[in-house]
Protein backbone atom coordinates (compact mmCIF):
# COMPACT_ATOMS: atom_id res chain seq x y z
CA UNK A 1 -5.83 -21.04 2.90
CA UNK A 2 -4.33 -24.78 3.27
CA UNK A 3 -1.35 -25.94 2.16
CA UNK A 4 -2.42 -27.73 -1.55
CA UNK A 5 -4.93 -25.25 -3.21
CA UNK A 6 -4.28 -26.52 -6.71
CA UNK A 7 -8.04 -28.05 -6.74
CA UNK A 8 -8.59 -24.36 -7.13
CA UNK A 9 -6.30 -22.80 -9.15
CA UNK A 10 -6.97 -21.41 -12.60
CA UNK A 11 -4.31 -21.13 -15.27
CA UNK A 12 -3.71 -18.37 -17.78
CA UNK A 13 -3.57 -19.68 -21.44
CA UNK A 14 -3.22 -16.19 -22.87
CA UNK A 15 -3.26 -12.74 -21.41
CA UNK A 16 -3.79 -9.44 -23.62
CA UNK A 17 -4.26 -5.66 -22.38
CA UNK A 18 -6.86 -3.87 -22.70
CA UNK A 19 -6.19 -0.28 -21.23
CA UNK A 20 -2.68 0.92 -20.21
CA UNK A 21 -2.81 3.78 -18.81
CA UNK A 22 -1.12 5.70 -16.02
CA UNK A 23 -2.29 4.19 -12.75
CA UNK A 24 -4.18 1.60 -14.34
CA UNK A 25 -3.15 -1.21 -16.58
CA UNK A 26 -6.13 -3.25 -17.47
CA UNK A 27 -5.51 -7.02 -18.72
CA UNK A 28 -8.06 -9.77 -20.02
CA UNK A 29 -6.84 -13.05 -19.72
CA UNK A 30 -8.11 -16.89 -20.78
CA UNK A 31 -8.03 -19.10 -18.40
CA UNK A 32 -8.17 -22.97 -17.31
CA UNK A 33 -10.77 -23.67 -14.88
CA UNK A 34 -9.87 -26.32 -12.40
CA UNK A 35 -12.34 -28.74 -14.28
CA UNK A 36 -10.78 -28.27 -17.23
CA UNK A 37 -13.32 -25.64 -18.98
CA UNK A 38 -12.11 -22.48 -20.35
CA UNK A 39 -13.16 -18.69 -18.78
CA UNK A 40 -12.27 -14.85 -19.17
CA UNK A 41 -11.14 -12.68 -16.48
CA UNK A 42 -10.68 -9.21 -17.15
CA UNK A 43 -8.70 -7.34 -14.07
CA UNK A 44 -6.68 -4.19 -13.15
CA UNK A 45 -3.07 -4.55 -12.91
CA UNK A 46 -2.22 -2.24 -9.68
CA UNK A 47 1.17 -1.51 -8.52
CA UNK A 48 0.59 -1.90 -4.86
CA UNK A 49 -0.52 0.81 -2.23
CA UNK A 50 0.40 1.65 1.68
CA UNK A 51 -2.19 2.94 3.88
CA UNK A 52 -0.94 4.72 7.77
CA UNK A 53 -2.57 5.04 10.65
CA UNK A 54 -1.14 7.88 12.45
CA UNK A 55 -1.65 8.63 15.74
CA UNK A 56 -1.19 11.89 17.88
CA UNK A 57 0.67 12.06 21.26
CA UNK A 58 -3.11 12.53 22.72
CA UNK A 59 -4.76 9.28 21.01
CA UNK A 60 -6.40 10.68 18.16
CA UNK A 61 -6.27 9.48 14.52
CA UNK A 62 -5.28 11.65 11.68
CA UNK A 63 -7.68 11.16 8.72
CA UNK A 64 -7.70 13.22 5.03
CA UNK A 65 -11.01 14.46 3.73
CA UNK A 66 -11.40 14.47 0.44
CA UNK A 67 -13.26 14.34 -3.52
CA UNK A 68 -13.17 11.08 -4.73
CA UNK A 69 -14.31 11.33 -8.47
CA UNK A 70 -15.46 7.82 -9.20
CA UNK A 71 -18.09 7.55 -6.53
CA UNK A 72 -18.31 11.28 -6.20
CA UNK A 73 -18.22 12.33 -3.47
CA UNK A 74 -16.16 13.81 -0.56
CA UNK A 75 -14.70 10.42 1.75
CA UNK A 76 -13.07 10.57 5.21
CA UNK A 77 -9.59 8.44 4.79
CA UNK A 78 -7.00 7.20 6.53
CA UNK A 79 -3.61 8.51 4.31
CA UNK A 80 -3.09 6.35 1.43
CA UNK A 81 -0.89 6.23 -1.84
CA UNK A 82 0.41 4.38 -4.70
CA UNK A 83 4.04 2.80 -4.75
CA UNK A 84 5.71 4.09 -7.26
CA UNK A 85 8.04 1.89 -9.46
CA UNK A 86 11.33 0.33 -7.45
CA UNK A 87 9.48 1.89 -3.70
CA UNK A 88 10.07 -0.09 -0.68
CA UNK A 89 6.38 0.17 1.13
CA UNK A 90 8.03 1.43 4.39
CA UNK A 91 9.73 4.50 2.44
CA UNK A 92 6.44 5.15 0.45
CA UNK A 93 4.28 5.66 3.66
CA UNK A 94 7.01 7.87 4.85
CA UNK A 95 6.30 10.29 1.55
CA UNK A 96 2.50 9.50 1.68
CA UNK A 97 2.20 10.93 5.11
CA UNK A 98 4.28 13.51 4.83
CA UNK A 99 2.86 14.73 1.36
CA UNK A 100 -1.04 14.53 2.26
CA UNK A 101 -1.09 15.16 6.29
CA UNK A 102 2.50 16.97 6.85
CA UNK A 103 3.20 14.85 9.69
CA UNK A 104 6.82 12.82 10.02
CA UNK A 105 6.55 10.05 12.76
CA UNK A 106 9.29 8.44 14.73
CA UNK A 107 8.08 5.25 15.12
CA UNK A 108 6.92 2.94 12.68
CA UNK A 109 4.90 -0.28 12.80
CA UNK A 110 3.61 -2.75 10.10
CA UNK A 111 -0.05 -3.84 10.99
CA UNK A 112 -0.20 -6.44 7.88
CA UNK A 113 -1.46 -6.49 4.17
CA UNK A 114 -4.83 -6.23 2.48
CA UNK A 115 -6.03 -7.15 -1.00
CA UNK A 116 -8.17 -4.27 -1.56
CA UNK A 117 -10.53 -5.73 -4.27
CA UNK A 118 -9.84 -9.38 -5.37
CA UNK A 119 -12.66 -9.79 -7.65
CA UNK A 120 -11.17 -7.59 -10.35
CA UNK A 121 -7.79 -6.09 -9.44
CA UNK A 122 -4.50 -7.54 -7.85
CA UNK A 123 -3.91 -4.12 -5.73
CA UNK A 124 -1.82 -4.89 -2.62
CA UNK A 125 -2.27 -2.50 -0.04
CA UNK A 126 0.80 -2.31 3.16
CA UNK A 127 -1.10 -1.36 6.44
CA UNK A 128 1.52 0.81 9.03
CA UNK A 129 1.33 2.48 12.23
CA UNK A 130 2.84 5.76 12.62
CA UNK A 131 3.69 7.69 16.49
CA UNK A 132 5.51 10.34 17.62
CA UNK A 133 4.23 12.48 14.85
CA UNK A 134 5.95 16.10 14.18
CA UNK A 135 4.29 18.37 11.53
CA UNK A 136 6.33 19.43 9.17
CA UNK A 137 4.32 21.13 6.34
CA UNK A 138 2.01 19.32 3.50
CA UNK A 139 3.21 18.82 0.16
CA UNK A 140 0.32 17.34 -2.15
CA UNK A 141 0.72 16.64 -5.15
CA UNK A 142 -0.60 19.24 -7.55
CA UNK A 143 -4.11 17.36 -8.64
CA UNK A 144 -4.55 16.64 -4.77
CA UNK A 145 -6.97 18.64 -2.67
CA UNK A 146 -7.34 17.56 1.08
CA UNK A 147 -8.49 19.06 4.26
CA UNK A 148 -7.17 17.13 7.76
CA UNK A 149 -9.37 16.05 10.11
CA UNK A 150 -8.66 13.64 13.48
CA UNK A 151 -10.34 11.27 15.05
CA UNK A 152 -10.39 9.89 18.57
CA UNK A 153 -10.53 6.14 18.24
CA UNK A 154 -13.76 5.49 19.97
CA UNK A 155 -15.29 8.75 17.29
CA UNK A 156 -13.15 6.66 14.39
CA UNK A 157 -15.08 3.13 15.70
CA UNK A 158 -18.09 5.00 15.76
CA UNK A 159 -17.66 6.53 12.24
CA UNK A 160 -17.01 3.14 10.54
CA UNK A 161 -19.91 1.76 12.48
CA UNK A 162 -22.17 4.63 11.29
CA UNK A 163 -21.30 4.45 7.59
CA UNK A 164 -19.72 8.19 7.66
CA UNK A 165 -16.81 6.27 6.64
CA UNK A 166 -17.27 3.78 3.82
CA UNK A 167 -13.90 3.54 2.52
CA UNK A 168 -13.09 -0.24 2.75
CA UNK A 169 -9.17 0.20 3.07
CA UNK A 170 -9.90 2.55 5.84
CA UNK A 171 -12.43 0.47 7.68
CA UNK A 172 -9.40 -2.64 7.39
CA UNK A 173 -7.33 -0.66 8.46
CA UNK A 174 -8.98 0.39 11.44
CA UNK A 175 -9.77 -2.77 12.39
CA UNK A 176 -6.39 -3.87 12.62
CA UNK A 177 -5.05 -0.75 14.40
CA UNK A 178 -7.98 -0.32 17.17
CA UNK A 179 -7.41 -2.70 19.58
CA UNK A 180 -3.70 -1.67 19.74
CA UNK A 181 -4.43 1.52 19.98
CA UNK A 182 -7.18 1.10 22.54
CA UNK A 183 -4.92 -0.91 24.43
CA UNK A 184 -2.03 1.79 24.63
């Protein structure tokens, strides 16, 4: 990214939804093309997501197993959630990982930001590191269904590597934690 990406930018003439629904509010939206021309875009309106990496005392990652309907099938993750309305991202991956894993961590570190899908949604997703877990207890939400599984980092590498995980915000994720971790 430079400093003057105007050449590039598009500009919304009018903007309309199409779907607004609980999670997902979708929008379509006419735009001005750079040259001038005009040109749709039809996108999903997300309100922003954390992702943790949490790591035991002996090096291993905590990942959730679980259903996920629109590709359906089961997916190893790294803990993830939605920010809910007024949030901070630091408290919401607090209640993320303590709802889906039941681990609280001492120590918390922010590994950066990821646009999870650019070419049709605006979803924001906060990357953290969490040590010095304690387990506390689990406390899904009641349409949530996960099993716990952890990784070492070299099995979690080898995973991503192997396509037995495909999730893209995991496979970020990772590759921002890793060499950290390996490190450590």
């Amino acid at each position: 990214m430079t400093d003057n990406d105007d050449s590039l930018r598009e500009t919304t003439i009018a903007s309309e939804t199409v779907f607004d629904g609980v999670l997902l509010h979708v929008r379509r939206d006419r735009v001005r093309l750079p040259d001038g021309r005009e040109a749709v875009r039809e996108w999903i309106d997300h309100p922003g997501a954390v992702l943790i990496v949490a790591q035991l005392e002996d090096g291993r990652i905590v990942f959730v197993r679980q259903f996920r309907y629109p590709v359906g099938r089961v997916l190893l993750e790294l803990p993830a959630g939605r920010i809910d309305p007024g949030e901070e991202p630091a408290a919401c991956a607090r209640r993320e990982l303590r709802e889906e894993t039941g681990y609280e961590a001492r120590q918390w570190q922010r590994l950066g930001t990821i646009d999870a899908c650019v070419g049709y949604a605006n979803e924001r997703i906060e990357i953290f590191m969490a040590r010095g877990l304690t387990a506390v207890g689990a406390r899904p939400d009641d349409d949530e269904f996960v099993e716990i599984e952890s990784l070492s980092t070299e099995e979690a590498d080898e995973y991503a590597r192997a396509g037995r995980i495909t999730d893209s915000k995991t496979i970020a994720a990772l590759f921002l934690a890793l060499p950290q971790m390996i490190s450590t």
